[in-house]
Protein backbone atom coordinates (compact mmCIF):
# COMPACT_ATOMS: atom_id res chain seq x y z
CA UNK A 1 43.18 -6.77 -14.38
CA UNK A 2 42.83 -10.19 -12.71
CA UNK A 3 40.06 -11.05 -10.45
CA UNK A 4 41.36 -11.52 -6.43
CA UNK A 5 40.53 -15.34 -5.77
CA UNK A 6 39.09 -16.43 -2.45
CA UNK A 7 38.16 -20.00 -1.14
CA UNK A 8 38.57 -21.29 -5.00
CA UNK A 9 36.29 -18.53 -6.34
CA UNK A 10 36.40 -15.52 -7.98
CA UNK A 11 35.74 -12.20 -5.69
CA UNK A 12 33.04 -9.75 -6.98
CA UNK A 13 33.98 -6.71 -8.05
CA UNK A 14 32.61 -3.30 -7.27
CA UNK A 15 30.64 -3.24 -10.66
CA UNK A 16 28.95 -6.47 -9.86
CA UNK A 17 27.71 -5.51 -6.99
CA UNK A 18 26.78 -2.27 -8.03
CA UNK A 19 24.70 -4.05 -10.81
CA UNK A 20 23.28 -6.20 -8.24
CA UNK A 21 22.04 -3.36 -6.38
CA UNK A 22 20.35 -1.80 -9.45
CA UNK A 23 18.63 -4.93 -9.73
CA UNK A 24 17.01 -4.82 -6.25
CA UNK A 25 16.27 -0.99 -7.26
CA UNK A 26 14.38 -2.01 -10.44
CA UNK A 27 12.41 -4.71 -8.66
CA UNK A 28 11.40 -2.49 -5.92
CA UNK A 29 10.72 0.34 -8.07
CA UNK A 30 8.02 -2.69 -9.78
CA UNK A 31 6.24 -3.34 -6.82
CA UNK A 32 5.62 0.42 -6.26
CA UNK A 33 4.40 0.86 -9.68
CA UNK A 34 2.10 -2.05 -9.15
CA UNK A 35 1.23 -0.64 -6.01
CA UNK A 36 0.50 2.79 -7.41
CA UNK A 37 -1.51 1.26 -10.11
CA UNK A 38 -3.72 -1.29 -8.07
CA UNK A 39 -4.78 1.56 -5.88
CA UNK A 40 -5.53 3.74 -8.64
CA UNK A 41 -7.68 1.13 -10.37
CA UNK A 42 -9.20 0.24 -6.97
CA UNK A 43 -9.78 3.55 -5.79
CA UNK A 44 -11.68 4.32 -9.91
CA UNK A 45 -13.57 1.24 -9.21
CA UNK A 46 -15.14 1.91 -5.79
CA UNK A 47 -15.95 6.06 -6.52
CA UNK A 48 -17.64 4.69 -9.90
CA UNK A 49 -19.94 1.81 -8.21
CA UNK A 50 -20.94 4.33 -5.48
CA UNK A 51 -21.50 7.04 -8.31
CA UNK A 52 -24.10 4.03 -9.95
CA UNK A 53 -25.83 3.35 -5.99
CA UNK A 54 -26.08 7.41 -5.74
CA UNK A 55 -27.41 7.84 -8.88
CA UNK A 56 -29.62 4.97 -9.19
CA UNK A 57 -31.14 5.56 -5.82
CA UNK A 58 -31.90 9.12 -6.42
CA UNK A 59 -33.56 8.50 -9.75
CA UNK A 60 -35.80 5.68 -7.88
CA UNK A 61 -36.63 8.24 -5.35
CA UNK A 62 -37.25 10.85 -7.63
CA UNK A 63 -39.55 8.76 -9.76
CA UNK A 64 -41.52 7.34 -6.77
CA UNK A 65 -42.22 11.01 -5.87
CA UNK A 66 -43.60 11.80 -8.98
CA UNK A 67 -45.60 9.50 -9.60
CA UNK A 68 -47.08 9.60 -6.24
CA UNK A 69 -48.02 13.46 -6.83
CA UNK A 70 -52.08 13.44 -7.91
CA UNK A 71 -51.55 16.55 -9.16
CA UNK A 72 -49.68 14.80 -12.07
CA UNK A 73 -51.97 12.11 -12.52
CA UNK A 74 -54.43 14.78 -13.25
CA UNK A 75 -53.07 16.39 -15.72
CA UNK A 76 -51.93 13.46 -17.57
CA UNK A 77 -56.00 12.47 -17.33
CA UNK A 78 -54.68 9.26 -15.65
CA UNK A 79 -56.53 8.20 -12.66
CA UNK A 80 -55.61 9.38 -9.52
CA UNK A 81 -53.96 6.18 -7.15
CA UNK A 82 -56.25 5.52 -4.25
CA UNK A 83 -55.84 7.74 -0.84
CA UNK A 84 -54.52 4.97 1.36
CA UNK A 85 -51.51 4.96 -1.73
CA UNK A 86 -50.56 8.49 -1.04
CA UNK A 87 -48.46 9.17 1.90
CA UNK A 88 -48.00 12.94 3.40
CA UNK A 89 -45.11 15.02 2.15
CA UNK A 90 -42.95 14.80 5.50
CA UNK A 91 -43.41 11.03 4.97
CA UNK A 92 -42.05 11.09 1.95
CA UNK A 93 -39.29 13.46 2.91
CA UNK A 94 -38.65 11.43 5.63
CA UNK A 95 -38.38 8.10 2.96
CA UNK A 96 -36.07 10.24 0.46
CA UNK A 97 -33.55 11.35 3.38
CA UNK A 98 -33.68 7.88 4.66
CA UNK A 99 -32.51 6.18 0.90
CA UNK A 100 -29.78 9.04 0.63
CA UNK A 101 -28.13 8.00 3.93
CA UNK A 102 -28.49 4.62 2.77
CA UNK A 103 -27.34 5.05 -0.39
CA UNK A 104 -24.19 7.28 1.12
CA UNK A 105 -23.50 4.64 3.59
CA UNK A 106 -22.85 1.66 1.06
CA UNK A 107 -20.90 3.92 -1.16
CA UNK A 108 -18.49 4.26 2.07
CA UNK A 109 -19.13 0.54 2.45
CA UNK A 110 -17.86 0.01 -1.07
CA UNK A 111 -14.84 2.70 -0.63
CA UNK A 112 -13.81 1.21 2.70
CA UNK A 113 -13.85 -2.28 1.51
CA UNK A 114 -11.49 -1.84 -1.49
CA UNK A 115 -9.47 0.43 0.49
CA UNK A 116 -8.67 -2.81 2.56
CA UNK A 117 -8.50 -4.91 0.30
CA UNK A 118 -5.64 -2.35 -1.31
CA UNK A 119 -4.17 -2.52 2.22
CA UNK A 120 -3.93 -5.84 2.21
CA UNK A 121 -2.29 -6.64 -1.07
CA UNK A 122 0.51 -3.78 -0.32
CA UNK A 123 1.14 -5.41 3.01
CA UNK A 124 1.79 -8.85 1.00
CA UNK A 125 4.17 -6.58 -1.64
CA UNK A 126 5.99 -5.09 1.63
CA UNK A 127 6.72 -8.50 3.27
CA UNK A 128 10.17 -8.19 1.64
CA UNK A 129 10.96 -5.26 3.55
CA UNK A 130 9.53 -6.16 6.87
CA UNK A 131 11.99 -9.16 6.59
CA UNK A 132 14.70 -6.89 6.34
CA UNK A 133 13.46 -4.77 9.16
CA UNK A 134 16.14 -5.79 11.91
CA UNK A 135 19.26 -5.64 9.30
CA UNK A 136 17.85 -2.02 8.57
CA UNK A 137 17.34 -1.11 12.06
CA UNK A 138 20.75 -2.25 13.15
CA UNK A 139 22.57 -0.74 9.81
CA UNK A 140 20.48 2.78 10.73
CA UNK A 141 21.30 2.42 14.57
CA UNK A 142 25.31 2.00 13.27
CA UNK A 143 25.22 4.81 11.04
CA UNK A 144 23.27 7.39 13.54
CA UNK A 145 25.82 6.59 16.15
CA UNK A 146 28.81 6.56 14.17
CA UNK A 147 27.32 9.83 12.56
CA UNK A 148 27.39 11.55 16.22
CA UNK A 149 30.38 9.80 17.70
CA UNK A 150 32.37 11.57 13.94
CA UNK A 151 30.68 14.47 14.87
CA UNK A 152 31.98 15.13 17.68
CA UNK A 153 35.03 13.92 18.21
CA UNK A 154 38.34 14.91 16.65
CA UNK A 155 39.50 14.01 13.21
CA UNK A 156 41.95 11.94 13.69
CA UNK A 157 39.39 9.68 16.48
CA UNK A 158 36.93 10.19 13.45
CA UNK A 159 39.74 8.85 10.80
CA UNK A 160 40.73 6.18 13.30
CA UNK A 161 37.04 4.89 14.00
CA UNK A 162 36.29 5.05 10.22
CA UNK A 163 38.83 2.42 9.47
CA UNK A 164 38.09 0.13 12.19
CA UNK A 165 34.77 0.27 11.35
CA UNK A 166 35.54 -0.92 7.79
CA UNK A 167 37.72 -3.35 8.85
CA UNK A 168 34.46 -5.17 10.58
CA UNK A 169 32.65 -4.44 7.98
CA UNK A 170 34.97 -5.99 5.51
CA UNK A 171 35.53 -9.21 8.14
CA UNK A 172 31.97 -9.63 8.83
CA UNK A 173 31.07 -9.87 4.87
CA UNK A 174 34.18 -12.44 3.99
CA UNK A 175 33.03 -14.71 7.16
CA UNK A 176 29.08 -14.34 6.26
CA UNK A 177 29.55 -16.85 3.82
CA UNK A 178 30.88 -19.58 5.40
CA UNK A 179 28.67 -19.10 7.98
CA UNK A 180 25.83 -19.52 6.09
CA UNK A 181 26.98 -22.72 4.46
CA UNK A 182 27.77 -24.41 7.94
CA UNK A 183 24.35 -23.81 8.45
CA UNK A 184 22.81 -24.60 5.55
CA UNK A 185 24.63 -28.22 5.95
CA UNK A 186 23.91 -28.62 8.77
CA UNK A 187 20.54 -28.13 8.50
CA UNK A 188 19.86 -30.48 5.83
CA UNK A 189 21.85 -33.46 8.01
């Protein structure tokens, strides 16, 4: 079957474009799995460093405590640290709360921080797509209204309004070219 010729090239068939589109599919279903893993990887990243801050923190605490209990020092047959060393319990209590919500608040820090910084790098992936955003809107505002207007009008309107919508369609592709190459010269003049 020979190829339909237009302006001294060949015309793409169906299958090309069809290709084409798989294409764009593959490449956008290789940002999302780079999306999906970068958040992943971020999100493993900022629970383990706050597990270490937690973890570390309460082990400091919990050492400090101990060894500031005389009552251990005794028994050891260590000496016992002076008075002015020793602080009261609620003191203490007081300390231990204080490094918890410290140590909570910079593991949110740390979560919060990679969480934007995931943010950002999927906004950079999605530029594509915001560029695209007014030829989608317009293309979705088409369909919705030719949706309703097939809807509910009678079949033959809805037959009628179906071709005449292809003919633009068709007419608004084959002078898209062109266009675009008027432009492009001129823009380079």
């Amino acid at each position: 079957m020979n190829a339909a010729i237009t302006n001294g090239r060949p015309r793409k068939s169906l299958g090309d474009q069809i290709d084409r589109l798989e294409t764009t599919l593959a490449q956008f279903d290789t940002m999302l799995d780079g999306l999906a893993d970068g958040l992943q990887n971020t999100i493993a990243d900022a629970v383990g460093s706050a597990v270490v801050t937690a973890v570390t923190t309460a082990v400091q605490t919990t050492l400090s405590e101990l060894l500031r209990q005389p009552e251990l020092f005794a028994r050891a047959g260590l000496a016992v640290p002076p008075p002015e060393a020793r602080r009261s319990w609620l003191s203490r209590l007081a300390q231990g709360v204080r490094n918890g919500i410290r140590s909570f608040f910079r593991g949110i820090q740390t979560l919060l921080q990679a969480g934007v910084k995931t943010v950002g790098h999927g906004v950079r992936q999605l530029t594509l797509l915001w560029a695209l955003r007014r030829k989608l809107g317009l293309a979705l505002g088409w369909g919705a209204m030719t949706a309703v207007v097939g809807y509910l009008a009678a079949p033959w309107l809805t037959a009628a309004f179906s071709g005449f919508g292809a003919v633009c369609a068709a007419l608004i592709a084959q002078a898209k070219r062109p266009v675009c190459q008027l432009l492009n010269t001129l823009a380079t003049d």
